[in-house]
C-alpha atoms as a PDB file:
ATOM      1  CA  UNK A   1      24.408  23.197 -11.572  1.00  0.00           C
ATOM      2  CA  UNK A   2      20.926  23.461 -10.477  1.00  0.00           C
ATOM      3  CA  UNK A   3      19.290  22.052 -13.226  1.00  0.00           C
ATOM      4  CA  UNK A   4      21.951  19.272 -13.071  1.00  0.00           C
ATOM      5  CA  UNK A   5      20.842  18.610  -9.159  1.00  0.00           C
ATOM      6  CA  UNK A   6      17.186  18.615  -9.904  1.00  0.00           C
ATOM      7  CA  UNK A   7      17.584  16.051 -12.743  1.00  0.00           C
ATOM      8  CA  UNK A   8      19.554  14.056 -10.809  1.00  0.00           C
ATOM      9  CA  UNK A   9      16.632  14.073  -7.710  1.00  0.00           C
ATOM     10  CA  UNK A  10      13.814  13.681 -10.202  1.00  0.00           C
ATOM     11  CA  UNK A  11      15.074  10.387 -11.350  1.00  0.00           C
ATOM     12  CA  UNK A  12      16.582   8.766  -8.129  1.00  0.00           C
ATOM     13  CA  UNK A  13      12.700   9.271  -6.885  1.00  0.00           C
ATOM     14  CA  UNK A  14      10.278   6.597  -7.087  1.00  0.00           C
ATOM     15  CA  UNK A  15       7.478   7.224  -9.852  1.00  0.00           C
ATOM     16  CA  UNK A  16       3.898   5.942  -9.350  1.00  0.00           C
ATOM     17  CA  UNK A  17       2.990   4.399 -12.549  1.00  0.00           C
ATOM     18  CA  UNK A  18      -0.582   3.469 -11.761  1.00  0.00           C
ATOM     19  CA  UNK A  19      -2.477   3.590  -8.350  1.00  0.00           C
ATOM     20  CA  UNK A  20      -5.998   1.451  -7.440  1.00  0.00           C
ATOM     21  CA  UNK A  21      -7.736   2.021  -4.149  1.00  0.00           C
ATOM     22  CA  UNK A  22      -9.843  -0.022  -1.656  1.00  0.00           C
ATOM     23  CA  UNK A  23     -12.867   2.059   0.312  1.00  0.00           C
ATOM     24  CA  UNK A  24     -13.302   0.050   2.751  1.00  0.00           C
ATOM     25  CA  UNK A  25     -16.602   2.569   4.536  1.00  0.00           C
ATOM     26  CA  UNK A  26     -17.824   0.211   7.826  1.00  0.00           C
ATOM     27  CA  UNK A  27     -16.221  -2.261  10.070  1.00  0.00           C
ATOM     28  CA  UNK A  28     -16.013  -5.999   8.953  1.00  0.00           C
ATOM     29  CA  UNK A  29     -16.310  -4.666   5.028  1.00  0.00           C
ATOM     30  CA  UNK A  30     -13.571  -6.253   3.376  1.00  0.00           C
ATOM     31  CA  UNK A  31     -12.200  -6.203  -0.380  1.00  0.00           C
ATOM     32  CA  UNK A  32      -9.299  -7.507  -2.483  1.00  0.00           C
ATOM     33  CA  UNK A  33      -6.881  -5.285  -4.472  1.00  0.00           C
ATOM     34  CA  UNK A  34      -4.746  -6.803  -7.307  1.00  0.00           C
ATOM     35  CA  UNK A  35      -1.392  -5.432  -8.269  1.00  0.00           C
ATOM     36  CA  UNK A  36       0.944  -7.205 -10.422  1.00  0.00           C
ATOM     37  CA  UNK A  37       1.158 -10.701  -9.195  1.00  0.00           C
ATOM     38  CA  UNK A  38       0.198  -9.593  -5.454  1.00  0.00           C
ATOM     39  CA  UNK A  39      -3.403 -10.310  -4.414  1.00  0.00           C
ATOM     40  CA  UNK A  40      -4.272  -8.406  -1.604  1.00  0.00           C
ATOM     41  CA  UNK A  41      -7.609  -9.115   0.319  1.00  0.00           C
ATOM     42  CA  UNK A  42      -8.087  -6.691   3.899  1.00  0.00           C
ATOM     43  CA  UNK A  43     -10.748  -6.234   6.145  1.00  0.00           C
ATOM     44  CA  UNK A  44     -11.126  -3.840   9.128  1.00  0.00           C
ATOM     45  CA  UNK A  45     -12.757  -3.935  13.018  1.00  0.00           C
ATOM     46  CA  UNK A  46     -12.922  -1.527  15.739  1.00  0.00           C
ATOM     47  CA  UNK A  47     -10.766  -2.304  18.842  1.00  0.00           C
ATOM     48  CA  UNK A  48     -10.612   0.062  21.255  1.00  0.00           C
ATOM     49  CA  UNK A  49     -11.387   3.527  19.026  1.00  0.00           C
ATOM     50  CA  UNK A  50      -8.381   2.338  16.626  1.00  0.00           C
ATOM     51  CA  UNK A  51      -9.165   0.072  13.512  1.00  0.00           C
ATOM     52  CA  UNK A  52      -7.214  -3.126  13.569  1.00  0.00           C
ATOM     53  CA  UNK A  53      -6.779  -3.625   9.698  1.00  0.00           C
ATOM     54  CA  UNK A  54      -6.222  -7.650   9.088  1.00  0.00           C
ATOM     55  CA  UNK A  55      -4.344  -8.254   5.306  1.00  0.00           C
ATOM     56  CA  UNK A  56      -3.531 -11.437   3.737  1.00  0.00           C
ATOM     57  CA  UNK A  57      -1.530 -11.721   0.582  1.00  0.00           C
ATOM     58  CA  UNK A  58      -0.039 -13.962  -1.788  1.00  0.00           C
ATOM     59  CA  UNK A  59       2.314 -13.676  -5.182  1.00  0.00           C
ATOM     60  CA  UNK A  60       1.885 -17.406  -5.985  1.00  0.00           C
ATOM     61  CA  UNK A  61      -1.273 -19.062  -6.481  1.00  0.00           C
ATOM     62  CA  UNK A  62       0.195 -22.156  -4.865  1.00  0.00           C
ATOM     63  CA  UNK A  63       1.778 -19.858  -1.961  1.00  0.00           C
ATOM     64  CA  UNK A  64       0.252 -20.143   1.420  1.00  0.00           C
ATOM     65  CA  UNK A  65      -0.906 -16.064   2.181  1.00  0.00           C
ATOM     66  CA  UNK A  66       0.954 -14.217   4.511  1.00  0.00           C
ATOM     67  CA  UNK A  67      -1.009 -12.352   7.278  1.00  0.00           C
ATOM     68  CA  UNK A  68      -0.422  -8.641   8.024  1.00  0.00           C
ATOM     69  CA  UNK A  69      -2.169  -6.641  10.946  1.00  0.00           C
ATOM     70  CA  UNK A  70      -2.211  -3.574  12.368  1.00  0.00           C
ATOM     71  CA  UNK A  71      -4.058  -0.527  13.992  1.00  0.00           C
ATOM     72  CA  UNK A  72      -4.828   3.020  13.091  1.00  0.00           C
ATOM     73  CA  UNK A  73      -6.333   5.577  15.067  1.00  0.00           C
ATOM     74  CA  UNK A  74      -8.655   8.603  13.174  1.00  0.00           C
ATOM     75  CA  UNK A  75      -6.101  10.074  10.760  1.00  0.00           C
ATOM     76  CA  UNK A  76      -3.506   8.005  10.683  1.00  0.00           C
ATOM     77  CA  UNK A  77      -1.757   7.073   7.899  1.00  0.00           C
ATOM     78  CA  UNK A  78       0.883   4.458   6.734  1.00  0.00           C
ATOM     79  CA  UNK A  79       2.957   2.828   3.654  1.00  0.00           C
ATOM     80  CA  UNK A  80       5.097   0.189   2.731  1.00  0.00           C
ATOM     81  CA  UNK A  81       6.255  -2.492   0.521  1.00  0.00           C
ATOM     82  CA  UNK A  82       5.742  -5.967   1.360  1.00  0.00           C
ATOM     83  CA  UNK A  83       8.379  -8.694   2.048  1.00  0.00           C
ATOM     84  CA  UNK A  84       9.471 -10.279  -0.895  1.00  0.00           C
ATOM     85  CA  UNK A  85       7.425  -8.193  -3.139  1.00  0.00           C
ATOM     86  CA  UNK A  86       9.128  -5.621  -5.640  1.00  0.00           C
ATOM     87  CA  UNK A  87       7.224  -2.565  -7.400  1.00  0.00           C
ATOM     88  CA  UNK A  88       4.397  -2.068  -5.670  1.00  0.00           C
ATOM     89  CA  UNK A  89       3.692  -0.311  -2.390  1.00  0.00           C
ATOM     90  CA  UNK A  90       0.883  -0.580  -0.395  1.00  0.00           C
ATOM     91  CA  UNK A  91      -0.468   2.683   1.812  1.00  0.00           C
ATOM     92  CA  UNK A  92      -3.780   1.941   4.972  1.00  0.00           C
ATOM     93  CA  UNK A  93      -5.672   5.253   5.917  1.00  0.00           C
ATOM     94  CA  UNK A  94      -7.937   5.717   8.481  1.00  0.00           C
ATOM     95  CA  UNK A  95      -9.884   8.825   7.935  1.00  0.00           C
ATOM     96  CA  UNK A  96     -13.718   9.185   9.603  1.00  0.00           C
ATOM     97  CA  UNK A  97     -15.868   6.001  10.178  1.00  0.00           C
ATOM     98  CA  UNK A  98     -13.766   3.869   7.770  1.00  0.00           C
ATOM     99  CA  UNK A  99     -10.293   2.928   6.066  1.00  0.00           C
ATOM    100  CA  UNK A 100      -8.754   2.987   2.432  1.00  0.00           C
ATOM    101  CA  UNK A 101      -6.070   1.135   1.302  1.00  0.00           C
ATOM    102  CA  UNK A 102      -3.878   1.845  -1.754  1.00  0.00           C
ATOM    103  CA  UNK A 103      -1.770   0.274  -4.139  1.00  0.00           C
ATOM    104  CA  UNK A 104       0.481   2.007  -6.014  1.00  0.00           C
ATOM    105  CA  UNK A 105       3.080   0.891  -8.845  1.00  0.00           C
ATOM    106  CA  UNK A 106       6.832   2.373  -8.481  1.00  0.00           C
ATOM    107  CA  UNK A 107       9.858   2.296  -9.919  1.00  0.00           C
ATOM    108  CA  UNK A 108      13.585   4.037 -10.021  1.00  0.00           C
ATOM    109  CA  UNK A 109      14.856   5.569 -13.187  1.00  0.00           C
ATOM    110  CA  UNK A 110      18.615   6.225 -12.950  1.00  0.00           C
ATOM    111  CA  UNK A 111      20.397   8.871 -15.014  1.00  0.00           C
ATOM    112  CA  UNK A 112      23.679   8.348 -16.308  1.00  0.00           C
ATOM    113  CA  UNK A 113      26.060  10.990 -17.400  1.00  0.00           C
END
């Protein structure tokens, strides 16, 4: 019954198939991540001992990018998918003088008896 349980946990749980990451070491540095069809492109600036992180992102070349902000104070860590955008999740760090962002592949294996 155990085994049975554990089987059925393993494969309800997402699975990271791949993973890239963006250092992103000093304020104003900036980079782009691409995952899938999702381009990514973030930059970072200190406001008021937090780091406002600024994102824009697109799945369609001929889309107009959405824009995605927020702030992290030292240590702080959050992820999440993006609106309209399946498979991929995206994770912002802030850890010492500068941020990393992550993108990371997922997907959900069902078992059938």
């Amino acid at each position: 019954m155990k085994t049975l349980a554990l089987l059925a946990a393993l494969a309800a749980a997402p699975v990271t198939a791949h993973a890239d990451t963006l250092l992103l070491p000093k304020p104003l540095s900036g980079g782009t991540l691409h995952a899938d069809s999702v381009d990514l492109s973030v930059y970072w600036t200190p406001v008021d001992g937090a780091a406002e992180v600024v994102a824009f992102y697109t799945d369609r070349p001929d889309a107009t990018p959405a824009r995605l902000a927020l702030r992290l104070a030292e240590g702080e860590q959050v992820t999440f998918g993006l609106p309209g955008v399946t498979g991929t999740v995206y994770s912002f760090e802030r850890a010492g003088e500068g941020v990393s962002v992550t993108s990371a592949r997922t997907s959900t294996d069902l078992a059938l008896n």
